[in-house]
PDB file of N, CA and C in Angstrom:
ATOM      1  N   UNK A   1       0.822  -1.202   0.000  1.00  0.00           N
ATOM      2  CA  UNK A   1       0.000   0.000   0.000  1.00  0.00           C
ATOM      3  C   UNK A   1       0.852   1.247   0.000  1.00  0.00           C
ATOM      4  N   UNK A   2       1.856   1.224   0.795  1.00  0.00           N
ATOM      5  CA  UNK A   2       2.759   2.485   0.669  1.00  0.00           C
ATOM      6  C   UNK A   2       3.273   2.547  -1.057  1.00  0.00           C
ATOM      7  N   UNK A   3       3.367   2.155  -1.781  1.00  0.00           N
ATOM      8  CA  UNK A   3       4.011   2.531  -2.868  1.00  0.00           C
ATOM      9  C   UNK A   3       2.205   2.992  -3.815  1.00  0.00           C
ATOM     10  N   UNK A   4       1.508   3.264  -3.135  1.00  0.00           N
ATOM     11  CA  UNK A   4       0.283   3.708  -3.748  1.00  0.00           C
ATOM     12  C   UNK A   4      -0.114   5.446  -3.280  1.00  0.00           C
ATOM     13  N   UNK A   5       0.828   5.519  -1.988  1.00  0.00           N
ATOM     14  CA  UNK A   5       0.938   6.643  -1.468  1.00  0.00           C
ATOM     15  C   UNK A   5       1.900   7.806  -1.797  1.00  0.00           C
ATOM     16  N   UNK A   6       1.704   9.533  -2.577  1.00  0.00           N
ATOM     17  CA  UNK A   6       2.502  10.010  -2.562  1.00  0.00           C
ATOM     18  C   UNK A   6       3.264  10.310  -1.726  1.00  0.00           C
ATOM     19  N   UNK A   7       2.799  10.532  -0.552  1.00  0.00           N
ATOM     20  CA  UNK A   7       3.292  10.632   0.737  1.00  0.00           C
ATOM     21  C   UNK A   7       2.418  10.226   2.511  1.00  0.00           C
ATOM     22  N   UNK A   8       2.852  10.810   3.264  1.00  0.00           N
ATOM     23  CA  UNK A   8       2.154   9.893   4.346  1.00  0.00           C
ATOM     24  C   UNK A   8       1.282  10.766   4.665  1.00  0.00           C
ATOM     25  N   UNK A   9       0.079   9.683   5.437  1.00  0.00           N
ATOM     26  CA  UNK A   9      -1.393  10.190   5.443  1.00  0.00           C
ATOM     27  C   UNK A   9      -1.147  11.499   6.374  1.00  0.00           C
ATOM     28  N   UNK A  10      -2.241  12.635   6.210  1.00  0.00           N
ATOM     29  CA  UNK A  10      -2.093  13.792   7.287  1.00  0.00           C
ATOM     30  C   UNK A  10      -3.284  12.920   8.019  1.00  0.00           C
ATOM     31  N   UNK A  11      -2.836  13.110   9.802  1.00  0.00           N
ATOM     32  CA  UNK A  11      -3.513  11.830  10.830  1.00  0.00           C
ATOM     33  C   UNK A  11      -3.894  13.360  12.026  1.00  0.00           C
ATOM     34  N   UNK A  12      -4.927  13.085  12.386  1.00  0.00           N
ATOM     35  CA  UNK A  12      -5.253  13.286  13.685  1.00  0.00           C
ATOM     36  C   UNK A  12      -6.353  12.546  14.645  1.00  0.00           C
ATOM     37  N   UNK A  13      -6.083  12.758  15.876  1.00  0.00           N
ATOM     38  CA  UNK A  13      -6.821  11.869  17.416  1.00  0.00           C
ATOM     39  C   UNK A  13      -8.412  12.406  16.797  1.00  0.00           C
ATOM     40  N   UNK A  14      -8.910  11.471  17.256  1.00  0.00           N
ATOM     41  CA  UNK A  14      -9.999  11.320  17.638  1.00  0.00           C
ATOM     42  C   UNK A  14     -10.330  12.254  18.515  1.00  0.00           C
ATOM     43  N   UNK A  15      -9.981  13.027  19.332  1.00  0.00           N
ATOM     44  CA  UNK A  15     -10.484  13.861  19.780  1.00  0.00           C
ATOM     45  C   UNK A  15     -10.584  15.134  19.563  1.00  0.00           C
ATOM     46  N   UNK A  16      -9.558  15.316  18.164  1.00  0.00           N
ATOM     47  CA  UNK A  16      -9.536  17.011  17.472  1.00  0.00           C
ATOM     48  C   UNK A  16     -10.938  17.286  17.134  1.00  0.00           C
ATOM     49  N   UNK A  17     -11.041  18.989  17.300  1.00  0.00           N
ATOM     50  CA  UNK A  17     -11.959  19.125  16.525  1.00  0.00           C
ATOM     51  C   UNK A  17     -12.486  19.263  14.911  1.00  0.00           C
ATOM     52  N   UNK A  18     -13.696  19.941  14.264  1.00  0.00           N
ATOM     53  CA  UNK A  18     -14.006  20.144  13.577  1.00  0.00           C
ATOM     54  C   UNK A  18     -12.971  21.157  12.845  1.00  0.00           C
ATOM     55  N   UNK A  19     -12.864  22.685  13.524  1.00  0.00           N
ATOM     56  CA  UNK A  19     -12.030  23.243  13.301  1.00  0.00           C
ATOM     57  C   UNK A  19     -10.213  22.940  12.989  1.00  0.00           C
ATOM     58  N   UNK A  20      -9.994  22.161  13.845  1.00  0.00           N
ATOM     59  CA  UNK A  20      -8.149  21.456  14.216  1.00  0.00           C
ATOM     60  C   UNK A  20      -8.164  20.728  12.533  1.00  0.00           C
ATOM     61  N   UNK A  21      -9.217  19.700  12.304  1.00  0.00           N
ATOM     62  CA  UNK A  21      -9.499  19.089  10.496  1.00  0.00           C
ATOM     63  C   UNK A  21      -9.230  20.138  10.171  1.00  0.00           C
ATOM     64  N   UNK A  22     -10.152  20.980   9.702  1.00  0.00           N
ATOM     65  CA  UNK A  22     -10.112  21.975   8.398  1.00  0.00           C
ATOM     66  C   UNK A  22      -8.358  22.821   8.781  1.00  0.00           C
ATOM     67  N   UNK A  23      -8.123  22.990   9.463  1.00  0.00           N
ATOM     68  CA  UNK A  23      -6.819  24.061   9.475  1.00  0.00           C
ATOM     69  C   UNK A  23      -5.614  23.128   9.129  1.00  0.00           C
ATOM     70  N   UNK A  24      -5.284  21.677   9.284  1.00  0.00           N
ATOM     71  CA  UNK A  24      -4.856  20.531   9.257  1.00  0.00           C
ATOM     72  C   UNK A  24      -4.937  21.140   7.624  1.00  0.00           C
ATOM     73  N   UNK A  25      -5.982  20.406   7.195  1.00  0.00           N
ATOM     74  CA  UNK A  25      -6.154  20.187   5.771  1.00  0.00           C
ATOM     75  C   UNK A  25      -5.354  21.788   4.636  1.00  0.00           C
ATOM     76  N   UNK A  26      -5.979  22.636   5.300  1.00  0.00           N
ATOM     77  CA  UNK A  26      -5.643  23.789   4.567  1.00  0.00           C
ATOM     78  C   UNK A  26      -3.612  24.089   4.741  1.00  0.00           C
ATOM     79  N   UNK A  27      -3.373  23.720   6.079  1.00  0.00           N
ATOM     80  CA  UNK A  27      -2.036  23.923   5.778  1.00  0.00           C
ATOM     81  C   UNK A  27      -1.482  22.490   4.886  1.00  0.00           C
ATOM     82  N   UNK A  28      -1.871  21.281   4.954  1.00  0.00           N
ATOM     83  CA  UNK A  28      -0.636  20.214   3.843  1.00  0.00           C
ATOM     84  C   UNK A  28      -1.489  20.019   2.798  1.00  0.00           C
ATOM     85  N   UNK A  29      -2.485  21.268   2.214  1.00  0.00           N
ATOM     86  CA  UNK A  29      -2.994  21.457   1.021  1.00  0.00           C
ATOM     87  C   UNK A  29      -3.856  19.529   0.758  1.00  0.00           C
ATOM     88  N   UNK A  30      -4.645  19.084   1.506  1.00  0.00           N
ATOM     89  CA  UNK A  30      -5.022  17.585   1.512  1.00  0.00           C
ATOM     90  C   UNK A  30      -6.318  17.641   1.587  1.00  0.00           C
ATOM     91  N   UNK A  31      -7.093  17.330   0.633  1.00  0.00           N
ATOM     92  CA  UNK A  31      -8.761  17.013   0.968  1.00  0.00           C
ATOM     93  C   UNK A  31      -9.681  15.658   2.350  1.00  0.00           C
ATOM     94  N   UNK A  32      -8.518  15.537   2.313  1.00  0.00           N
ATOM     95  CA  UNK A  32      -8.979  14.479   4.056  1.00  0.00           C
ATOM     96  C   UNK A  32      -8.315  14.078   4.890  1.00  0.00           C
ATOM     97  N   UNK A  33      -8.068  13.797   6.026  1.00  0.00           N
ATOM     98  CA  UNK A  33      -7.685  13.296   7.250  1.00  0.00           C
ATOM     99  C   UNK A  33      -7.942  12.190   7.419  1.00  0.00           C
ATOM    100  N   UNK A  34      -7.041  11.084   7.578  1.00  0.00           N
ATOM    101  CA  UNK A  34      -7.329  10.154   8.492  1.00  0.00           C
ATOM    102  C   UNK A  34      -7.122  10.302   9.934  1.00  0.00           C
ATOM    103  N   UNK A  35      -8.333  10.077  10.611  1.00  0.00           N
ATOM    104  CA  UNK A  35      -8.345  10.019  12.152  1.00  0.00           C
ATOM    105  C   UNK A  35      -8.212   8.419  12.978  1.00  0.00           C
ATOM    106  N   UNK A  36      -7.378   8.905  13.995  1.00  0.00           N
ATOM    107  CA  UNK A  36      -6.458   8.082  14.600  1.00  0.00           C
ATOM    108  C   UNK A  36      -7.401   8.190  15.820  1.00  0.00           C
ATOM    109  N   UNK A  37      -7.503   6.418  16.980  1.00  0.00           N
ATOM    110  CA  UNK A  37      -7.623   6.767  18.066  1.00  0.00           C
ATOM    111  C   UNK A  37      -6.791   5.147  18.526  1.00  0.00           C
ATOM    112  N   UNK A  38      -5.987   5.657  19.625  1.00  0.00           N
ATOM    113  CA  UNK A  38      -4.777   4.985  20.019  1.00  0.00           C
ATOM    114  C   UNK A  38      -3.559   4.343  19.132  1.00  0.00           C
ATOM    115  N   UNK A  39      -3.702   5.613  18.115  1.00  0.00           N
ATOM    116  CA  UNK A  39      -2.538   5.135  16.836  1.00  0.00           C
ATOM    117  C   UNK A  39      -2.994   4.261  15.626  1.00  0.00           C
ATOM    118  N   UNK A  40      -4.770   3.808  15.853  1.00  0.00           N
ATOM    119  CA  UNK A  40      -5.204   2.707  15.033  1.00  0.00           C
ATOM    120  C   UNK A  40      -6.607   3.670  14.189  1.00  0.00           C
ATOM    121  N   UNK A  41      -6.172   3.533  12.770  1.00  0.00           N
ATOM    122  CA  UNK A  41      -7.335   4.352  11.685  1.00  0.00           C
ATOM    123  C   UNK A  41      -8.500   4.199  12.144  1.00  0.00           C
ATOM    124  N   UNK A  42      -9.941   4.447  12.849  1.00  0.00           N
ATOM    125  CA  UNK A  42     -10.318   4.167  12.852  1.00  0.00           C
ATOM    126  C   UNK A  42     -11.793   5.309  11.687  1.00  0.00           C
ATOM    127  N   UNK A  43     -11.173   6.279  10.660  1.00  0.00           N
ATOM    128  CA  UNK A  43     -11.932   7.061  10.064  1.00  0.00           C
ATOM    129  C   UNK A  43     -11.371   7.982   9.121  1.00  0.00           C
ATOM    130  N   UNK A  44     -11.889   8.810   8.318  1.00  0.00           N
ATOM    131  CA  UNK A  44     -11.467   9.522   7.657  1.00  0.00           C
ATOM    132  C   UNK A  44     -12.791  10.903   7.429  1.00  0.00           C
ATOM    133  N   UNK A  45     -12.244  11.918   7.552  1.00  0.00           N
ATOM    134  CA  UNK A  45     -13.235  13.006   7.487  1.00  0.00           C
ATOM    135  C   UNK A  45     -12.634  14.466   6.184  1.00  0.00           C
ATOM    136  N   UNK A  46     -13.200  14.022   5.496  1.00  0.00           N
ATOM    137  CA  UNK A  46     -12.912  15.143   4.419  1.00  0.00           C
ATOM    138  C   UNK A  46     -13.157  16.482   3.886  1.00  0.00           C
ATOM    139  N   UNK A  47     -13.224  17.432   3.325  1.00  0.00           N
ATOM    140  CA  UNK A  47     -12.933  18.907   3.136  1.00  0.00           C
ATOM    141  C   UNK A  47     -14.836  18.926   2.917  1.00  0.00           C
ATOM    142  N   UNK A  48     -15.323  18.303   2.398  1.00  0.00           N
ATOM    143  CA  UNK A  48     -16.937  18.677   2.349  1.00  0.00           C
ATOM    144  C   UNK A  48     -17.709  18.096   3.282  1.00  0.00           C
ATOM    145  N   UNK A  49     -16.765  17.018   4.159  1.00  0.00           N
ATOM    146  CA  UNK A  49     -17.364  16.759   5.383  1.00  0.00           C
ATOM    147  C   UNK A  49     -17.241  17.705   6.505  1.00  0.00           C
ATOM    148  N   UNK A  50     -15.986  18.679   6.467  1.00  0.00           N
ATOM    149  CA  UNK A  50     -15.747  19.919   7.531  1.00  0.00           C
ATOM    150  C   UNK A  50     -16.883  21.124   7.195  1.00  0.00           C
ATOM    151  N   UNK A  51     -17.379  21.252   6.060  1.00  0.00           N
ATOM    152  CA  UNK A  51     -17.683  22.270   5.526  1.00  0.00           C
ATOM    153  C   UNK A  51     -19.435  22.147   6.160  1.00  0.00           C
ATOM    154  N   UNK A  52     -19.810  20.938   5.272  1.00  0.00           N
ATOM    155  CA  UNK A  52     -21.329  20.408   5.841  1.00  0.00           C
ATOM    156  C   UNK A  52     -20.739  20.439   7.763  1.00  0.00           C
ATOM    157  N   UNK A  53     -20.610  20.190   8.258  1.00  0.00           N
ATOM    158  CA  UNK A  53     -20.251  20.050   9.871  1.00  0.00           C
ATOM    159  C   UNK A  53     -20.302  21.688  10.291  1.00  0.00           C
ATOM    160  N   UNK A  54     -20.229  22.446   9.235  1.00  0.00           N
ATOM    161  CA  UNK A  54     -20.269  24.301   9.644  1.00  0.00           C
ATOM    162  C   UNK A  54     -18.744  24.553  10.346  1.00  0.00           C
ATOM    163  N   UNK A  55     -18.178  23.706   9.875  1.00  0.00           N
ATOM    164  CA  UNK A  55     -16.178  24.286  10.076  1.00  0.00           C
ATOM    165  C   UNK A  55     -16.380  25.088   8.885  1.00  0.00           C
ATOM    166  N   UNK A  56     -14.656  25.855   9.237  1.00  0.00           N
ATOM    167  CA  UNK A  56     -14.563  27.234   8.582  1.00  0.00           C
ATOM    168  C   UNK A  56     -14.115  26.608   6.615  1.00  0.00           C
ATOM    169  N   UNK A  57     -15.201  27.468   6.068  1.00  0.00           N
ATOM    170  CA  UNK A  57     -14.550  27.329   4.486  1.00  0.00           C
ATOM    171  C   UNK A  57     -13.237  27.228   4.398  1.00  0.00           C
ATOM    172  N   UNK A  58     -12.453  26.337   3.458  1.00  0.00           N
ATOM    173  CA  UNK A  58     -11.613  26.221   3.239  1.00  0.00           C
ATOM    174  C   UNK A  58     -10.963  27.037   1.658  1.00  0.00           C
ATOM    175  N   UNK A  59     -10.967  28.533   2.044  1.00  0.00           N
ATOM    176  CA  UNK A  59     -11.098  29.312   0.281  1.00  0.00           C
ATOM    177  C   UNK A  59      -9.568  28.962   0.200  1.00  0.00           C
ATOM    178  N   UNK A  60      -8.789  29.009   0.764  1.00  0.00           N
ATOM    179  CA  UNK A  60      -7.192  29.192   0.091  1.00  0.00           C
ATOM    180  C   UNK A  60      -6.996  27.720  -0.739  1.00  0.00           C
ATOM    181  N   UNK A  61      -7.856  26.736  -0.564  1.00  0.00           N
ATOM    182  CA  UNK A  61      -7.864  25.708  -0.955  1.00  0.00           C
ATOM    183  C   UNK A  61      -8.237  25.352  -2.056  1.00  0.00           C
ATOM    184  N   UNK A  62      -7.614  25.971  -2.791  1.00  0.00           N
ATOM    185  CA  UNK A  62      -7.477  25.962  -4.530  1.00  0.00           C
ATOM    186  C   UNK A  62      -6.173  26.527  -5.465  1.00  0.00           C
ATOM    187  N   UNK A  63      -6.198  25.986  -6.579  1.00  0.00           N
ATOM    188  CA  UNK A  63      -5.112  26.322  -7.421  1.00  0.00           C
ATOM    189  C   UNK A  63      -5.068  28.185  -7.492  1.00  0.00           C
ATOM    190  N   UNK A  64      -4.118  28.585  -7.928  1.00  0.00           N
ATOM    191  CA  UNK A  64      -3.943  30.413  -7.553  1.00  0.00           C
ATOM    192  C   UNK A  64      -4.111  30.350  -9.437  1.00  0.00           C
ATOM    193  N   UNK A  65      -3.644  29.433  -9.843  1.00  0.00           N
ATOM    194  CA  UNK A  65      -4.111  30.028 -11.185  1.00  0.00           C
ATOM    195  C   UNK A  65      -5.467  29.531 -11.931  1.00  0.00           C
ATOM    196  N   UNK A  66      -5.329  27.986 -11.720  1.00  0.00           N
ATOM    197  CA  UNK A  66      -7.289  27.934 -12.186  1.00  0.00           C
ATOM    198  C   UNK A  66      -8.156  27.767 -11.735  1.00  0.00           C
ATOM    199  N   UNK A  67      -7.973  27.519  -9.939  1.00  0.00           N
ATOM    200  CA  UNK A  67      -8.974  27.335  -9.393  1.00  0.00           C
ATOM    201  C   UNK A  67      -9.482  25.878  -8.981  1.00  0.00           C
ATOM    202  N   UNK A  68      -8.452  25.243  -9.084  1.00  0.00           N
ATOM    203  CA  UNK A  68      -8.775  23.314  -8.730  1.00  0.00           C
ATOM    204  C   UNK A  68      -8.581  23.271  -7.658  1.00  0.00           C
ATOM    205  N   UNK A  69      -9.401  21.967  -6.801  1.00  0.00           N
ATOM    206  CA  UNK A  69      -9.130  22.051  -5.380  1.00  0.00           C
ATOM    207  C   UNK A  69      -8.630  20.488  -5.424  1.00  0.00           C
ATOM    208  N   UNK A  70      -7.995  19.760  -6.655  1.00  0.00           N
ATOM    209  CA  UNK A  70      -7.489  18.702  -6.227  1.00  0.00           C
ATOM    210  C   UNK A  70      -6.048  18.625  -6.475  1.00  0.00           C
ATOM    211  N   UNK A  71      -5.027  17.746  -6.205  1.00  0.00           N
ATOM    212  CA  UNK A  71      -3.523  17.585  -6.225  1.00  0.00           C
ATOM    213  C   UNK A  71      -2.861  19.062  -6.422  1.00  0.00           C
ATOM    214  N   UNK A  72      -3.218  19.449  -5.407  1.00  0.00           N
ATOM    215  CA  UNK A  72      -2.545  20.735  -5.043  1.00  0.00           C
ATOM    216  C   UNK A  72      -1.008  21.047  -4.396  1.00  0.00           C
ATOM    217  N   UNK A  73      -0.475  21.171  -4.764  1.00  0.00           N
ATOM    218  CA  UNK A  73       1.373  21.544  -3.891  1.00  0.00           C
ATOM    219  C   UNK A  73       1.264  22.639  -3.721  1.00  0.00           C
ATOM    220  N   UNK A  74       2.099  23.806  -2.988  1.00  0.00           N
ATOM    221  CA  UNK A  74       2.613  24.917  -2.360  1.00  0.00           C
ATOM    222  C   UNK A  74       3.969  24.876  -2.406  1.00  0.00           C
ATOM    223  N   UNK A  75       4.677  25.855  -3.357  1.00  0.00           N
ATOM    224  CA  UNK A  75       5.834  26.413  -3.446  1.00  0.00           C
ATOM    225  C   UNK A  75       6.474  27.491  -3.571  1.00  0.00           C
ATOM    226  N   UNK A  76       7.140  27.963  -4.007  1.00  0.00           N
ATOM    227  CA  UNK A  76       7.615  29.785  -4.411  1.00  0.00           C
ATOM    228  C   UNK A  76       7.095  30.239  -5.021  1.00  0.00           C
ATOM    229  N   UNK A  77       6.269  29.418  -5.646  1.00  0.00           N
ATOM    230  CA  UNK A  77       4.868  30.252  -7.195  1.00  0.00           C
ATOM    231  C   UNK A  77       3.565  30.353  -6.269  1.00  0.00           C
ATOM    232  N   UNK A  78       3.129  29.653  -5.323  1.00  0.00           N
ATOM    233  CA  UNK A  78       1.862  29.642  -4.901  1.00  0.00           C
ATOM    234  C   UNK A  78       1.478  28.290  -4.523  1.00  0.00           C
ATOM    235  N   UNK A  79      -0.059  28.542  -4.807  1.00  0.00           N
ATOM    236  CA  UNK A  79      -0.357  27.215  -4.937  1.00  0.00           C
ATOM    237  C   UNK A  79      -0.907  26.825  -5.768  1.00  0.00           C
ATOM    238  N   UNK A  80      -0.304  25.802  -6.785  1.00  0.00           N
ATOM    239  CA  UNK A  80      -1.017  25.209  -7.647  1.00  0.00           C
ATOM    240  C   UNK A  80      -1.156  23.556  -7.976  1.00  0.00           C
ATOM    241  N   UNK A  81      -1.937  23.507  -9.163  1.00  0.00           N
ATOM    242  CA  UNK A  81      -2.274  21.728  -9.274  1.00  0.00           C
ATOM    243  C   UNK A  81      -1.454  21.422 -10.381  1.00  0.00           C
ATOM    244  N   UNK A  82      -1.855  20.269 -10.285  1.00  0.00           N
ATOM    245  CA  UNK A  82      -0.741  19.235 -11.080  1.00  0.00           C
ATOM    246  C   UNK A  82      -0.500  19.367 -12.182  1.00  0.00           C
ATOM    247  N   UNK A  83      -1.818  20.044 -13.079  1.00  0.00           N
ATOM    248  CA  UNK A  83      -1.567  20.448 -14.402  1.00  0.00           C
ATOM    249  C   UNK A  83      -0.967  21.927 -14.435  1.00  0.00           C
ATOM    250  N   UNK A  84      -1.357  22.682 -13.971  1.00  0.00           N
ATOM    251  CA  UNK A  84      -0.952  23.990 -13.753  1.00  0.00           C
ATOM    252  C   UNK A  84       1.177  24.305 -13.210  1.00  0.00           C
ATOM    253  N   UNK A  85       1.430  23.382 -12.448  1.00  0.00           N
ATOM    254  CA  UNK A  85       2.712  23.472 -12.170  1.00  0.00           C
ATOM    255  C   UNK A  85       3.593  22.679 -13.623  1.00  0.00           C
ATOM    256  N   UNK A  86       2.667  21.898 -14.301  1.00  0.00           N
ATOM    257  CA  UNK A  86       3.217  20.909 -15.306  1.00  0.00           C
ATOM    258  C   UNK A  86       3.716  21.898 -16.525  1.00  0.00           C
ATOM    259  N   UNK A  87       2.469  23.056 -16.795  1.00  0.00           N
ATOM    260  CA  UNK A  87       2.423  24.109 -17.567  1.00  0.00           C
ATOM    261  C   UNK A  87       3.476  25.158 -17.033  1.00  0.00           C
ATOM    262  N   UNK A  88       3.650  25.354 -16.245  1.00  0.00           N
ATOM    263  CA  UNK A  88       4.401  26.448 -15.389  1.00  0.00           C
ATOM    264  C   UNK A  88       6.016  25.753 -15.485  1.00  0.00           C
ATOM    265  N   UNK A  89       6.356  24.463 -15.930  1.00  0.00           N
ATOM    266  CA  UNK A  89       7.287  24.002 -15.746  1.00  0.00           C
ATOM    267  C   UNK A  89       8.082  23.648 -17.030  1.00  0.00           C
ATOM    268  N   UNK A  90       9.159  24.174 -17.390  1.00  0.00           N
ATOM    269  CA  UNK A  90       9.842  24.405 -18.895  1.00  0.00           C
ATOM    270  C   UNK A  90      10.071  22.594 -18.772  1.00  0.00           C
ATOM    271  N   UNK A  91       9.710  21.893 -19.836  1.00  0.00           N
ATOM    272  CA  UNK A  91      10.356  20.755 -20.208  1.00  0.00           C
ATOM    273  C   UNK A  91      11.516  20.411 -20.605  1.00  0.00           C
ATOM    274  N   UNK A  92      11.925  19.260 -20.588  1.00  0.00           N
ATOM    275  CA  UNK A  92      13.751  19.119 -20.709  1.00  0.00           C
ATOM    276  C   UNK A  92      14.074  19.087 -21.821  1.00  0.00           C
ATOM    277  N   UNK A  93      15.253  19.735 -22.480  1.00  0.00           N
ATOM    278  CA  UNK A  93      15.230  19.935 -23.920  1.00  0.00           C
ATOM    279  C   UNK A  93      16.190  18.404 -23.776  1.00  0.00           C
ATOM    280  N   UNK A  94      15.585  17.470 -25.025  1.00  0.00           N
ATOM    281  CA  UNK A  94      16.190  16.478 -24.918  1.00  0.00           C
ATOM    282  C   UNK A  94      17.305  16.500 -26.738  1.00  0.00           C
ATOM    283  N   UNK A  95      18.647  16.050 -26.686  1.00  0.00           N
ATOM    284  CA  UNK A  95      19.173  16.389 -27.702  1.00  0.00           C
ATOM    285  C   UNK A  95      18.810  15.827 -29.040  1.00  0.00           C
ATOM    286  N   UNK A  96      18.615  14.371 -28.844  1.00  0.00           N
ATOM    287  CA  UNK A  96      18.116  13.501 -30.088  1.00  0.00           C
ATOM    288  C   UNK A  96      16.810  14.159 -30.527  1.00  0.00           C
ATOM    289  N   UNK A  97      16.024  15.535 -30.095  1.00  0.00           N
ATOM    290  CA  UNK A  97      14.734  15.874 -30.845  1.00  0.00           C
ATOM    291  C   UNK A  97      15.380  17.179 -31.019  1.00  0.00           C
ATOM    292  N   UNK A  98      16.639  17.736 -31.499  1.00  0.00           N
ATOM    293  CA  UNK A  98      17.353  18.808 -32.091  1.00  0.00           C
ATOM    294  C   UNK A  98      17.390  18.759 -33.173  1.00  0.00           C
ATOM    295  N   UNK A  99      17.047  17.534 -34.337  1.00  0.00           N
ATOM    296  CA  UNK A  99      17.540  17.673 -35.312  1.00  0.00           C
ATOM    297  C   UNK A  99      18.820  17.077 -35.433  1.00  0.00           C
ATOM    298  N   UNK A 100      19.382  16.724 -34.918  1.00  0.00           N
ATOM    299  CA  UNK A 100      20.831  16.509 -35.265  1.00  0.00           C
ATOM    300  C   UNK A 100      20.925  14.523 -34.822  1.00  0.00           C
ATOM    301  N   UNK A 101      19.319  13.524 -35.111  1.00  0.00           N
ATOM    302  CA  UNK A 101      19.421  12.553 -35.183  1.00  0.00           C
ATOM    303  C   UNK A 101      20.910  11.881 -36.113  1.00  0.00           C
ATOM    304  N   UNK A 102      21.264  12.095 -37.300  1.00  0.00           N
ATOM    305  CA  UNK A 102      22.126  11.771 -37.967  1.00  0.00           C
ATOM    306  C   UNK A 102      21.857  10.931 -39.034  1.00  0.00           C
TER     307      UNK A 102
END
């Protein structure tokens, strides 16, 4: 299962609140939480589950250039998604497509 994971789950107790989720989520840019009680998963509560619950909107929680709220990163540009940083990102000039195959 870990090699299905980009990285490791964002986790909190069972006893956080509504609010502690949504601020969680908004800082490691993540649409859900898995919640932990004695170190063992026992749930997961997500960005439209905080929202319906009347936790605080999550607005920063979108791309800065089109507006996606999924596979989001945060870097020196902002925050953007996967296609948007892909676009934002010069591709590698590779030599064999110079022309000069032979």
């Amino acid at each position: 299962m870990s090699r299905a994971l980009s990285r490791p789950p964002v986790t909190l107790d069972v006893s956080a609140s509504v609010a502690e989720a949504a601020r969680r989520m908004s800082e490691e840019l993540v649409g859900s939480v898995l919640i932990l009680r004695e170190g063992e998963a026992v749930g997961i509560v997500t960005r439209e589950e905080v929202i319906a619950l009347g936790g605080p909107a999550l607005e920063s929680f979108h791309c800065d250039v089109c507006g996606a709220t999924r596979h989001l990163k945060r870097d020196a540009r902002g925050v953007m998604c996967l296609d948007c940083r892909s676009r934002a990102t010069p591709a590698a000039l590779d030599d064999d497509e110079l022309g000069g195959g032979g």
